[in-house]
PDB file of N, CA and C in Angstrom:
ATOM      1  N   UNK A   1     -20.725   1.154  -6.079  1.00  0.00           N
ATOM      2  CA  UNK A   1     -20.635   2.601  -5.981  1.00  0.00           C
ATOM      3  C   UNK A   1     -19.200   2.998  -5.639  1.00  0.00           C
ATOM      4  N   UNK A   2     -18.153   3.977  -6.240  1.00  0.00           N
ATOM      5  CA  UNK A   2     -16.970   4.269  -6.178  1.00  0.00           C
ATOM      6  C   UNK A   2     -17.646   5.505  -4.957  1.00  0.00           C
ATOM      7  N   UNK A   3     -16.054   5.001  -4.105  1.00  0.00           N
ATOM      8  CA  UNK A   3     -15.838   5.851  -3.211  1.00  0.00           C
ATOM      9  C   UNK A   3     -15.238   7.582  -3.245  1.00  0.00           C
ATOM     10  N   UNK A   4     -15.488   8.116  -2.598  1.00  0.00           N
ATOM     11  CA  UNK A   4     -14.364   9.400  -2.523  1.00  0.00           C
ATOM     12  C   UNK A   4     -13.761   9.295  -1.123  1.00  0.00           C
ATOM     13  N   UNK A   5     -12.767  10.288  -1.376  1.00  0.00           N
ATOM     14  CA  UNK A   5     -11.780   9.860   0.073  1.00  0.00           C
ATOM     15  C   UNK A   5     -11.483  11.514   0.118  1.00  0.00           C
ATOM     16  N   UNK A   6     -11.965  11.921   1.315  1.00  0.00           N
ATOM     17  CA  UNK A   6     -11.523  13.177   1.610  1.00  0.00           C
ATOM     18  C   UNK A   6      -9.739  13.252   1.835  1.00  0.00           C
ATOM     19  N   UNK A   7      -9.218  14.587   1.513  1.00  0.00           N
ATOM     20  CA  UNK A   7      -7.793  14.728   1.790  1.00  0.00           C
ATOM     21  C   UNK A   7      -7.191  14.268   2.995  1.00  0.00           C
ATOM     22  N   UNK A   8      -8.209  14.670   4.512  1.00  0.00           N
ATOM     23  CA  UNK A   8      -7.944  14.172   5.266  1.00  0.00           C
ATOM     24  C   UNK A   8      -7.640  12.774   5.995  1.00  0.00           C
ATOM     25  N   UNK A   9      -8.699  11.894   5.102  1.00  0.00           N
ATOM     26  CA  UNK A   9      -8.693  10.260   4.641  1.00  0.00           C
ATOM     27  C   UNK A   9      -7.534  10.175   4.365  1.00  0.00           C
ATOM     28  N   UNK A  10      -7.009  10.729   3.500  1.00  0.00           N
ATOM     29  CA  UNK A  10      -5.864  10.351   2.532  1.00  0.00           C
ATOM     30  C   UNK A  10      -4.657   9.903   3.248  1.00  0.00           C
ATOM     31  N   UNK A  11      -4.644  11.854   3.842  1.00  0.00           N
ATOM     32  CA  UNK A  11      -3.337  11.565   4.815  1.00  0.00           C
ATOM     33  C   UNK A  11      -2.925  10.436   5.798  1.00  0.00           C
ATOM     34  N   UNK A  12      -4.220  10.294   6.426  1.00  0.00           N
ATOM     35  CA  UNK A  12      -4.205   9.818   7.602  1.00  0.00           C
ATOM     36  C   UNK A  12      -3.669   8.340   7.126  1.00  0.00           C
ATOM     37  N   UNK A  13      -4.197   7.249   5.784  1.00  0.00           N
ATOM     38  CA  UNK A  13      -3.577   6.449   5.367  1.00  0.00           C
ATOM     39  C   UNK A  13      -1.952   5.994   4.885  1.00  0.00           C
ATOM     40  N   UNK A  14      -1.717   7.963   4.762  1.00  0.00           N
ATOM     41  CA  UNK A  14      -0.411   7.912   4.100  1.00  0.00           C
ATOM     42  C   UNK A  14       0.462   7.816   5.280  1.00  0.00           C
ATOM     43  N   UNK A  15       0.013   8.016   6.370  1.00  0.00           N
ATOM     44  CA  UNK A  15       1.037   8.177   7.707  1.00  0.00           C
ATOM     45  C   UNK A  15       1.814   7.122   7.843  1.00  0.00           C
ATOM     46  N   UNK A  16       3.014   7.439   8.448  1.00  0.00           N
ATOM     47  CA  UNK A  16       3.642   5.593   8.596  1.00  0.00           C
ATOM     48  C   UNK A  16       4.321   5.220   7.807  1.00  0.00           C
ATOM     49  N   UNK A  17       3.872   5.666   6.392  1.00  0.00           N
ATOM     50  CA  UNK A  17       4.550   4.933   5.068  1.00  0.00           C
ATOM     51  C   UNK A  17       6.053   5.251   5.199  1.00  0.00           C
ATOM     52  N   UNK A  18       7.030   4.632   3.983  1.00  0.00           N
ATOM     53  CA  UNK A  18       8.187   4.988   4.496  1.00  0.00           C
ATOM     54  C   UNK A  18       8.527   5.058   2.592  1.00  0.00           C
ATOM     55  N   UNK A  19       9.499   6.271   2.114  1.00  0.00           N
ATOM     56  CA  UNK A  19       9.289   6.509   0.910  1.00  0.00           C
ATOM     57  C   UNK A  19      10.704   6.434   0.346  1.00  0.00           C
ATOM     58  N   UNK A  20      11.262   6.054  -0.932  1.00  0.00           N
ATOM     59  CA  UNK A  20      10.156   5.458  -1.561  1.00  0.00           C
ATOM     60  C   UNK A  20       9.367   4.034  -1.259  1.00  0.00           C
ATOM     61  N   UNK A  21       8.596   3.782  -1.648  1.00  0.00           N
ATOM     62  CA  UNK A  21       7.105   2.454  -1.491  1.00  0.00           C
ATOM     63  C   UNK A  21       7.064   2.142  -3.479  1.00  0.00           C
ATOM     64  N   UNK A  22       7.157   0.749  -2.822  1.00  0.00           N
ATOM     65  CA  UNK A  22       6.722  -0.054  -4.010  1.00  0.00           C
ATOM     66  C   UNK A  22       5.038   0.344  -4.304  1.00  0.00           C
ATOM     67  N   UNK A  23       4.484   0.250  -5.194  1.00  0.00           N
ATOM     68  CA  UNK A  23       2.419   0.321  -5.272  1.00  0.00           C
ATOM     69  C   UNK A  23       2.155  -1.062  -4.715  1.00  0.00           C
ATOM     70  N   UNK A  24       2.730  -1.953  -4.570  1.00  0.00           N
ATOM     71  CA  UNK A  24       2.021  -3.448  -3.738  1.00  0.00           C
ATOM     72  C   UNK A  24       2.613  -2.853  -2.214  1.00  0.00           C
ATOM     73  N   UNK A  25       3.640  -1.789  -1.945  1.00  0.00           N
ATOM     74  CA  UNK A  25       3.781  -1.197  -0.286  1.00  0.00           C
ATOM     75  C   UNK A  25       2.424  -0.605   0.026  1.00  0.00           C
ATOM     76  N   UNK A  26       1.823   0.397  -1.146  1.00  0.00           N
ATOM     77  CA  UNK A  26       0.504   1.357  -0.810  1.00  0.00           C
ATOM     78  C   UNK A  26      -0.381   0.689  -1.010  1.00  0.00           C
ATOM     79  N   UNK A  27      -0.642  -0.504  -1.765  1.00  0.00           N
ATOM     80  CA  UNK A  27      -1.756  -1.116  -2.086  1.00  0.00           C
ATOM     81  C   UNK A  27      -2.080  -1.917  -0.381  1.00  0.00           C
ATOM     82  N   UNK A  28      -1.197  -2.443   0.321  1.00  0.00           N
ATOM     83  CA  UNK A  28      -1.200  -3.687   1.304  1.00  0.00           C
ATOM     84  C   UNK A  28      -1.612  -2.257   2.501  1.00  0.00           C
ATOM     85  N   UNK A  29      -0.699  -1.492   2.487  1.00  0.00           N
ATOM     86  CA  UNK A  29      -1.226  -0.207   3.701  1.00  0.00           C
ATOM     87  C   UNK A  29      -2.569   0.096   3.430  1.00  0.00           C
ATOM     88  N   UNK A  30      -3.151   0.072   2.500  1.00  0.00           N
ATOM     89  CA  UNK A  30      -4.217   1.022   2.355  1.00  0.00           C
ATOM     90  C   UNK A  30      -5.263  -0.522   2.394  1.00  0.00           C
ATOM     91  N   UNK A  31      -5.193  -1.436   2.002  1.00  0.00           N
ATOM     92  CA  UNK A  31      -6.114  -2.852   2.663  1.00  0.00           C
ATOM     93  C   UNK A  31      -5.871  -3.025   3.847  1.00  0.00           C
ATOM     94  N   UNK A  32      -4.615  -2.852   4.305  1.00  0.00           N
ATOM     95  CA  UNK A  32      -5.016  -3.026   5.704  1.00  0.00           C
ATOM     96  C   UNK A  32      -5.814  -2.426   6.836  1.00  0.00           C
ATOM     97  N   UNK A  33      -5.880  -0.904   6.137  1.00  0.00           N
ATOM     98  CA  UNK A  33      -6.865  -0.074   6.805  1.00  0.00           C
ATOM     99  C   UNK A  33      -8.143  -0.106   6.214  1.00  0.00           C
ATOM    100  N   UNK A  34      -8.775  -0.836   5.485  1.00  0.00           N
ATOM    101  CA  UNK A  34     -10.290  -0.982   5.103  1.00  0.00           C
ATOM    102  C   UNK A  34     -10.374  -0.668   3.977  1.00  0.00           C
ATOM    103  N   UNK A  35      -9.912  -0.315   3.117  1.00  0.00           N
ATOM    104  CA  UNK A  35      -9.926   0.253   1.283  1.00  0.00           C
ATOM    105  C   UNK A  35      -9.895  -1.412   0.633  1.00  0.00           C
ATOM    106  N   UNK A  36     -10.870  -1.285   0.152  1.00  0.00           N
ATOM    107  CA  UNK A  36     -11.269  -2.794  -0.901  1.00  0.00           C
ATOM    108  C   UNK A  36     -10.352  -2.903  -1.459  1.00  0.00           C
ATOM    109  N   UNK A  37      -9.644  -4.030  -2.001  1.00  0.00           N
ATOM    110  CA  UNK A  37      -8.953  -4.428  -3.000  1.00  0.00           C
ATOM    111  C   UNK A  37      -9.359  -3.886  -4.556  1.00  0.00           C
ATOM    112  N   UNK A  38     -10.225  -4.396  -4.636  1.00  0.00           N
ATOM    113  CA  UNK A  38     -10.944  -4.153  -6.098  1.00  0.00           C
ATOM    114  C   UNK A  38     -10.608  -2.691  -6.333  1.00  0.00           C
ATOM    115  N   UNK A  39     -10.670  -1.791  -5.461  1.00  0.00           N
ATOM    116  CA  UNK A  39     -10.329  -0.137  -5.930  1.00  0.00           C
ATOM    117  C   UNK A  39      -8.782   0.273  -5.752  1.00  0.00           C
ATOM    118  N   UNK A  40      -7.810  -0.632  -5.649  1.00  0.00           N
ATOM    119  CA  UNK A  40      -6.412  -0.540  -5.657  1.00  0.00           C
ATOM    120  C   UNK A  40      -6.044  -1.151  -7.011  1.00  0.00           C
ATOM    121  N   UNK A  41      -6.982  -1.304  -7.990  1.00  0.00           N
ATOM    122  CA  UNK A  41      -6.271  -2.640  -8.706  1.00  0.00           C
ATOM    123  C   UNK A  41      -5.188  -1.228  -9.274  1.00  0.00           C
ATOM    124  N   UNK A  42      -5.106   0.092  -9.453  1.00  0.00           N
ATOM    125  CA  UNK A  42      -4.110   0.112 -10.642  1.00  0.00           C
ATOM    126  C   UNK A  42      -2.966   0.377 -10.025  1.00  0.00           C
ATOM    127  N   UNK A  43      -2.811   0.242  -8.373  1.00  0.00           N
ATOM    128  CA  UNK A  43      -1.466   0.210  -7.629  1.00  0.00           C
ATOM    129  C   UNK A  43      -0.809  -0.803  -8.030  1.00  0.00           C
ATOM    130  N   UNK A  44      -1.543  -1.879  -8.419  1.00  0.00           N
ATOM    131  CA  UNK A  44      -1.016  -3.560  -8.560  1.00  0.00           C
ATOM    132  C   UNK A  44      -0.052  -3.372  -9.844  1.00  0.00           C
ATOM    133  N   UNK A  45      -0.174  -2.242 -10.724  1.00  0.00           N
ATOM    134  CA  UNK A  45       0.559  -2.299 -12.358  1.00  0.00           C
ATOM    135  C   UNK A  45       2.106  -2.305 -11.810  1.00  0.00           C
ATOM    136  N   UNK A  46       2.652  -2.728 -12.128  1.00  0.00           N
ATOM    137  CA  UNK A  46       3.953  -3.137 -11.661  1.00  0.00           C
ATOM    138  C   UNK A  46       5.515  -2.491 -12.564  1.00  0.00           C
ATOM    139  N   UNK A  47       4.473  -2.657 -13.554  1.00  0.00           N
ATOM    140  CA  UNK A  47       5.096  -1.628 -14.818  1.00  0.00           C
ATOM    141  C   UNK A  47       5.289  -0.076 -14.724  1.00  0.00           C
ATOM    142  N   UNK A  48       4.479   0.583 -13.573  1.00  0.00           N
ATOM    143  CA  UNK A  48       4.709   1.684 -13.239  1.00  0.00           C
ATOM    144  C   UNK A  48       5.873   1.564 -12.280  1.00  0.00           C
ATOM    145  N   UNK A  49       6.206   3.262 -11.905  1.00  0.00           N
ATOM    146  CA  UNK A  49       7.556   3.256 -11.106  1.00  0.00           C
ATOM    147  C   UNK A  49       7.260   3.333  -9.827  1.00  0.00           C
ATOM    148  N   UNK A  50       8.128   3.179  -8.584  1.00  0.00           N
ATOM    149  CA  UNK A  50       7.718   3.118  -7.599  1.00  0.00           C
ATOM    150  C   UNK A  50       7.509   4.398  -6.745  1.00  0.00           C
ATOM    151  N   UNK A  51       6.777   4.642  -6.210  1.00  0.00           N
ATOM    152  CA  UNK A  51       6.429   6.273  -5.692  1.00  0.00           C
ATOM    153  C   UNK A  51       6.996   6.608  -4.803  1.00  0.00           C
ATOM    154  N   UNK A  52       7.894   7.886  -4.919  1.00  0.00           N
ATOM    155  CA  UNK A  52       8.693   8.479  -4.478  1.00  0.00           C
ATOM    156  C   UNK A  52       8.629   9.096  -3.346  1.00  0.00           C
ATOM    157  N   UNK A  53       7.764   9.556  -2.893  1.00  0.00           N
ATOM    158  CA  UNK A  53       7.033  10.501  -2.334  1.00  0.00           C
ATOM    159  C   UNK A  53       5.858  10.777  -1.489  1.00  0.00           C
ATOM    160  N   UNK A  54       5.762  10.725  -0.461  1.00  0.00           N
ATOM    161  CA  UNK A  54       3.777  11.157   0.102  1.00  0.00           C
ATOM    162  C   UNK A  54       3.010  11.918  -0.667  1.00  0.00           C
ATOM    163  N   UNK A  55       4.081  13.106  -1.109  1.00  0.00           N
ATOM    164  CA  UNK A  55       3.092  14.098  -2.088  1.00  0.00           C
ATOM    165  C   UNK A  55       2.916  13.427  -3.645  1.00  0.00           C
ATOM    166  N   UNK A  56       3.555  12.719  -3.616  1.00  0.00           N
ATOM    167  CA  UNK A  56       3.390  11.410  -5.120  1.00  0.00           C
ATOM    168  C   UNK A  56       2.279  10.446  -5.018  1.00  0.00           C
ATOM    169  N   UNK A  57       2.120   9.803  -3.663  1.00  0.00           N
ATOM    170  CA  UNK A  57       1.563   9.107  -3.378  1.00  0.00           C
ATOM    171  C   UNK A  57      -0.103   9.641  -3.135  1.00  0.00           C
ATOM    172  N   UNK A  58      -0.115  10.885  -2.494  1.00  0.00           N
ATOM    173  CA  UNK A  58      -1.516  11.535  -2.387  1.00  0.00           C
ATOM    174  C   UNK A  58      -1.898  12.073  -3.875  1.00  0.00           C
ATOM    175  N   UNK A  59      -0.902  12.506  -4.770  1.00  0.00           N
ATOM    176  CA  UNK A  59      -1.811  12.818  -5.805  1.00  0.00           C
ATOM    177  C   UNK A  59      -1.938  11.209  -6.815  1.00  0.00           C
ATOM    178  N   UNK A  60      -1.159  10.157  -6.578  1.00  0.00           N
ATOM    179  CA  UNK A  60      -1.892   8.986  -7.203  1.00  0.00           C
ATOM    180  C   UNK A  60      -3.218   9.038  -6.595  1.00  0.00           C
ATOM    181  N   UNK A  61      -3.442   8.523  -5.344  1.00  0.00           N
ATOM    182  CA  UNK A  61      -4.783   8.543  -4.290  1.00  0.00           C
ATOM    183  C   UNK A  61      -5.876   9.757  -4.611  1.00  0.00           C
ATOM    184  N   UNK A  62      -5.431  10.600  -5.038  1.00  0.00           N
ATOM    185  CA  UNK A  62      -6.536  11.312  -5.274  1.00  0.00           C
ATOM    186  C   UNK A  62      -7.346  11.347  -6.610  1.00  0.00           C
ATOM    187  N   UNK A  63      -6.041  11.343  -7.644  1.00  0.00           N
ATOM    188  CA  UNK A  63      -6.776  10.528  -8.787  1.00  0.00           C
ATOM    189  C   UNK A  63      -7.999   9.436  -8.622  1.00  0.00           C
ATOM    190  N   UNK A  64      -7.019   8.321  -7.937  1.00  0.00           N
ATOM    191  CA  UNK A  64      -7.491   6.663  -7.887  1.00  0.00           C
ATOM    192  C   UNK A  64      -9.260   7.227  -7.239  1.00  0.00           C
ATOM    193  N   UNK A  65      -9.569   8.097  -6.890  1.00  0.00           N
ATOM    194  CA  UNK A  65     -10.698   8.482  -5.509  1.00  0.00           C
ATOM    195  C   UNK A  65     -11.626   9.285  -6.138  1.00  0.00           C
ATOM    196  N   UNK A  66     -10.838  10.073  -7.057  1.00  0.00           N
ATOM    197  CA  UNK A  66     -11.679  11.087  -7.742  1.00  0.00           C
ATOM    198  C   UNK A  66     -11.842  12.162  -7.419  1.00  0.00           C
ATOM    199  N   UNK A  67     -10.621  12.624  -6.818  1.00  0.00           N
ATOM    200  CA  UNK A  67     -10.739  13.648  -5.616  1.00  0.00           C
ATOM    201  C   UNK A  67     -10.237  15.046  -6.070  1.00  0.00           C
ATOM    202  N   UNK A  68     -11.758  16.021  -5.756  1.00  0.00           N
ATOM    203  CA  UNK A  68     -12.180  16.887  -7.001  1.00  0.00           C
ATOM    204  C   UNK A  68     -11.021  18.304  -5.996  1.00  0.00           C
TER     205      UNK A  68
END
């Protein structure tokens, strides 16, 4: 069953970060706080660029979440 992650979820993961973040920086923050691996896989694409931004980073995460 795919998760949703309220905005407030979001933030609270994004705290701390330091920008820009590689997607294996957001992928390892966001496992370390309890988010499965298996639902990070498309942070892992490496071929994408590295995220610039918190407000870059929350609208990847909200995509990745489904977050309406």
């Amino acid at each position: 069953m795919e998760r949703r992650l309220t905005q407030k979820e979001i933030q609270s993961y994004l705290e701390g970060m330091n920008w820009p973040a590689t997607r294996k920086q957001l992928k390892d923050q966001l496992f370390s706080q309890g988010i499965e691996s298996s639902m990070l896989s498309v942070l892992t694409d490496t071929s994408r660029h590295d995220i610039q931004s918190e407000d870059e980073a929350r609208r990847e995460l909200e995509q990745l979440f489904h977050h309406s």
